[in-house]
Protein backbone atom coordinates (compact mmCIF):
# COMPACT_ATOMS: atom_id res chain seq x y z
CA UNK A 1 0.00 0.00 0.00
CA UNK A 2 0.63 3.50 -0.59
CA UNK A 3 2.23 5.71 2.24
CA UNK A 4 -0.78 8.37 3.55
CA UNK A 5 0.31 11.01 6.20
CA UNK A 6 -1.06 14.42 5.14
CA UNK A 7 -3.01 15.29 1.20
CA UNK A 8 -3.70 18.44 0.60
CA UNK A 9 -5.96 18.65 -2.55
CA UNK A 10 -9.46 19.80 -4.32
CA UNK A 11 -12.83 17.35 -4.01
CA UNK A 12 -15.48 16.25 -5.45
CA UNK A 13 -19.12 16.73 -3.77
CA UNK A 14 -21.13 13.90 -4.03
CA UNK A 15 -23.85 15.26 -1.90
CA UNK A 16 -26.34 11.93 -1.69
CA UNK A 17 -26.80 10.02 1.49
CA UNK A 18 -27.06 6.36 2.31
CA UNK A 19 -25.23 5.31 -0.65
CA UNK A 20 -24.36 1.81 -0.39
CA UNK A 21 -21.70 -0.64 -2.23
CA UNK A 22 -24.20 -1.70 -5.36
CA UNK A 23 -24.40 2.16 -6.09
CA UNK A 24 -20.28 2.20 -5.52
CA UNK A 25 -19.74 -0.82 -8.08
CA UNK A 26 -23.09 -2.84 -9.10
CA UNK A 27 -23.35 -6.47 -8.53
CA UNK A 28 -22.78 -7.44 -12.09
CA UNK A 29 -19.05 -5.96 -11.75
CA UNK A 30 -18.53 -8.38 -9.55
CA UNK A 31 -16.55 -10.92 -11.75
CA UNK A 32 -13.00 -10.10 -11.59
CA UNK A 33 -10.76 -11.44 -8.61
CA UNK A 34 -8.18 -8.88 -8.48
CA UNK A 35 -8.37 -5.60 -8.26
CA UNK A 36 -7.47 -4.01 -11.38
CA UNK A 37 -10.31 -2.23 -13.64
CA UNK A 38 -13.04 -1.58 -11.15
CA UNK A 39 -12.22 1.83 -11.03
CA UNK A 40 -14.27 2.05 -14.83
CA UNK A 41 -17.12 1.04 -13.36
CA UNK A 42 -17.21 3.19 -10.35
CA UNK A 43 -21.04 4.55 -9.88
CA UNK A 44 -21.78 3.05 -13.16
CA UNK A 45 -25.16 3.58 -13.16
CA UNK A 46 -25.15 6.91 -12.26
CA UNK A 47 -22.28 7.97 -14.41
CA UNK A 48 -23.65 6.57 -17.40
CA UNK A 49 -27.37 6.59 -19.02
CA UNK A 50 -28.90 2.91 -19.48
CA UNK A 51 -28.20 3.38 -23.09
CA UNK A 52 -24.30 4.37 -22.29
CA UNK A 53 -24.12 7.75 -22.68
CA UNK A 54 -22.52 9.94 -20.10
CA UNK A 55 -25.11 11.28 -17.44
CA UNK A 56 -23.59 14.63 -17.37
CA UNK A 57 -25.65 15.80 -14.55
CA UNK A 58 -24.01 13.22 -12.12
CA UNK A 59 -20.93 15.42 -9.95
CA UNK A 60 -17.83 13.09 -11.37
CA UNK A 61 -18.89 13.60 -14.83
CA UNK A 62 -18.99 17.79 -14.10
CA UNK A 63 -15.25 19.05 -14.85
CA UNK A 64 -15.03 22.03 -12.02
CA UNK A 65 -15.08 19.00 -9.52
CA UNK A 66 -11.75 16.90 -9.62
CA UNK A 67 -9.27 15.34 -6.84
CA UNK A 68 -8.83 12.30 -5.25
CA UNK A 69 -10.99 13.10 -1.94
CA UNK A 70 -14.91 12.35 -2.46
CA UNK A 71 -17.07 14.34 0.38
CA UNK A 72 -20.10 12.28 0.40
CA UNK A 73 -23.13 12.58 2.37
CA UNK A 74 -24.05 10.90 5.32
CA UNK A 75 -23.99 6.84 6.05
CA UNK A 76 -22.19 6.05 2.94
CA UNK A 77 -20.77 2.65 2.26
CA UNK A 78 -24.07 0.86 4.05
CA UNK A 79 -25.26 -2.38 1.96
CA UNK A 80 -23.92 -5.45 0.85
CA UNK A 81 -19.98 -6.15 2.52
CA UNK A 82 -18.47 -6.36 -0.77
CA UNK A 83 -14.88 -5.24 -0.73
CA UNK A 84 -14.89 -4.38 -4.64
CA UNK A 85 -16.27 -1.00 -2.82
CA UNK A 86 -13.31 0.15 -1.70
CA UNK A 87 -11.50 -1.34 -4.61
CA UNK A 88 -13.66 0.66 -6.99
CA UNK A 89 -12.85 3.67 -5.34
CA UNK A 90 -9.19 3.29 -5.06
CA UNK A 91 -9.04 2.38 -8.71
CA UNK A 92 -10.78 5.50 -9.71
CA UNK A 93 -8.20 7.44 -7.91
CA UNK A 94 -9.80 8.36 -4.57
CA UNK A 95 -7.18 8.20 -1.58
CA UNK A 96 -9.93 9.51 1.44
CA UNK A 97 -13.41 9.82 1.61
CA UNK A 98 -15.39 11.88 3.75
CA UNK A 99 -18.67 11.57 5.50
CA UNK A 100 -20.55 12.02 8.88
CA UNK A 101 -21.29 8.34 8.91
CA UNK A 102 -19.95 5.32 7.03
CA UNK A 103 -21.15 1.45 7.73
CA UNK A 104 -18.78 -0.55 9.53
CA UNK A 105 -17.82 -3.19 7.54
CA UNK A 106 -16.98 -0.52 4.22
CA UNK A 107 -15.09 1.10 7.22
CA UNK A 108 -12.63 -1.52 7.75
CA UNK A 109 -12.66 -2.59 3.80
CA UNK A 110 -11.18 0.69 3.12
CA UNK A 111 -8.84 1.32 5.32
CA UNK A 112 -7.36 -2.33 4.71
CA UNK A 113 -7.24 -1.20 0.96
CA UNK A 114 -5.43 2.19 1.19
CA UNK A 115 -8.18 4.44 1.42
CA UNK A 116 -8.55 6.63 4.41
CA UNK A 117 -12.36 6.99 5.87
CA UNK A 118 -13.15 10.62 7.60
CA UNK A 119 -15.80 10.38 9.95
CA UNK A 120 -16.94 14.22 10.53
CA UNK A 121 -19.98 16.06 12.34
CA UNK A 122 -23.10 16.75 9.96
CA UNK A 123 -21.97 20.58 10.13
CA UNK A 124 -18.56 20.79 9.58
CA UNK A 125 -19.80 18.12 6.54
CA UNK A 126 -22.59 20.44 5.45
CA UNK A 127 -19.69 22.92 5.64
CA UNK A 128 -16.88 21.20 3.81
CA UNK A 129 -19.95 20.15 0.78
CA UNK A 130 -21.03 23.73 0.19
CA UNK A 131 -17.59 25.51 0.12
CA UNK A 132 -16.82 22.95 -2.63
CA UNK A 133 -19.89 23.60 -4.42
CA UNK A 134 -19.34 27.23 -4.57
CA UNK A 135 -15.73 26.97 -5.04
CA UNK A 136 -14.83 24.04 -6.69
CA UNK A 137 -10.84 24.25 -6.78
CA UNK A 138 -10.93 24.72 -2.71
CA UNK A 139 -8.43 22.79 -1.12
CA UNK A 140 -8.36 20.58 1.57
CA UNK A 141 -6.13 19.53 4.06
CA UNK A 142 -5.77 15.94 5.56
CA UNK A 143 -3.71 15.06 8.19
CA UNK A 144 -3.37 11.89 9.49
CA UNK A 145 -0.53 11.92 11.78
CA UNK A 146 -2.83 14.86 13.95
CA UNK A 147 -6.06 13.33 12.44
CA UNK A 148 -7.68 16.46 11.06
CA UNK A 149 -9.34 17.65 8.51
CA UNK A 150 -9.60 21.17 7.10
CA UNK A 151 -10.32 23.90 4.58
CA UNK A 152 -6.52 24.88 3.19
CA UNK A 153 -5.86 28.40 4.15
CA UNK A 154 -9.46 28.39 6.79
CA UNK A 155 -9.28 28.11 10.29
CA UNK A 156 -12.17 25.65 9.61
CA UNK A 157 -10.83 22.09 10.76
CA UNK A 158 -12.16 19.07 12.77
CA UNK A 159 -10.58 16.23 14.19
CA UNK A 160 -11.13 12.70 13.35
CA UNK A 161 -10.79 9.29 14.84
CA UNK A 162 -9.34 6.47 13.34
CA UNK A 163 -8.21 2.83 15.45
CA UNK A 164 -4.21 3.56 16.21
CA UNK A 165 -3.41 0.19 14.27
CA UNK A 166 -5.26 0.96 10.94
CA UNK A 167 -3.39 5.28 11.50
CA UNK A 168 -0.18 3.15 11.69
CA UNK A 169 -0.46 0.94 8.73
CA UNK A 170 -1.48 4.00 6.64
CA UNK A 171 1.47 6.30 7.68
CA UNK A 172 3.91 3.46 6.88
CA UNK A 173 1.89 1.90 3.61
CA UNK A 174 1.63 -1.33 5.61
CA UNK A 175 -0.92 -3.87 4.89
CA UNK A 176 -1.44 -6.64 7.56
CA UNK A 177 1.47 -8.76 6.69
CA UNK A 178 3.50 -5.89 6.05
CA UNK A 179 3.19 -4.94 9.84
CA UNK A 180 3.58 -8.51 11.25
CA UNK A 181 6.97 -8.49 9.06
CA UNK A 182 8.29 -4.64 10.52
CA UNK A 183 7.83 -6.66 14.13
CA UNK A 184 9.87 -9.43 12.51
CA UNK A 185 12.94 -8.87 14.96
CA UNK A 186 10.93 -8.28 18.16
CA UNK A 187 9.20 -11.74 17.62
CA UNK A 188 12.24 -13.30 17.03
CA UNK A 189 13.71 -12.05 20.42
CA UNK A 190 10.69 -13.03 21.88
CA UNK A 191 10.72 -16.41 20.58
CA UNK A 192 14.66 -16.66 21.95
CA UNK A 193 13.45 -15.55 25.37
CA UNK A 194 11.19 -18.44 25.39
CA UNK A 195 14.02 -21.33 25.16
């Protein structure tokens, strides 16, 4: 995985709530086992007309709204447990998503896949979603290491939780193994203390 300690970039709005992982990638996506090329099909059905043309009143397909963090509305990621959800998203380029609620189990699928979840209040949400919409190239700031979140240049910021393990894998780019391996020596010793 990808090292994440601080991003500083523009958004995209997606201002709908409870959107849930068939909305993220549909079911009949599903097919591939590894995580290449999901990213094509992210929101499918709402990026694209049922005949195939470009919807181009859905927020990715508007051009002032780019960048690799998606502020969504609230509860997003509820649904089916699929992990093609968070693969979707990574493969389309996002790197966090923010919301004032996301379901548990797209909680954990993201953050073992790279992609940081930012669980925020409904205001400073509401906040973040309209400065975007009225200035699309605003900025803003991520910081893991002192888990907030802000408005570049704003003293508008919030602080965010996040479980110390997952905040450590991120920093470092770890995935599961990857941090059983950087204790590799420790074990070891361990392990010689025992005979």
């Amino acid at each position: 995985m990808e090292k994440f300690k601080t991003l500083t970039a523009t958004a995209i709005p997606l201002d709908i709530e409870n959107v849930d992982t068939d909305q993220i990638i549909p079911a009949r996506f599903l097919k591939a086992t590894n995580r290449e090329g999901f990213g094509e099909n992210a929101f499918r059905d709402w990026r694209f007309q049922k005949e195939g043309t470009v919807n181009n009143n859905f927020v990715l397909n508007q051009s002032q709204f780019d960048g690799p963090i998606l502020v969504a509305g609230d509860n997003f990621g509820c649904g089916s447990s699929r992990e093609h959800a968070a693969w979707a998203l990574t493969d389309y380029g996002f790197k966090v998503i923010v919301s004032s609620f996301f379901a548990d189990i797209f909680k954990g699928n993201a953050l073992n896949n790279g992609l940081l979840p930012v669980q925020v209040s409904p205001e400073f949400l509401k906040e973040l979603m309209t400065a975007i919409k009225v200035t699309p190239k605003t900025e803003i700031t991520v910081d893991l290491e002192a888990q907030t979140i802000g408005i570049k240049d704003s003293n508008h910021k919030e602080a965010f939780e996040i479980d110390a393990y997952k905040k450590t894998c991120m920093i470092n780019g770890y995935d599961d193994i990857d941090y059983l391996l950087s204790k590799k020596e420790s074990i070891e010793a361990f392990e010689l203390s025992l005979q």
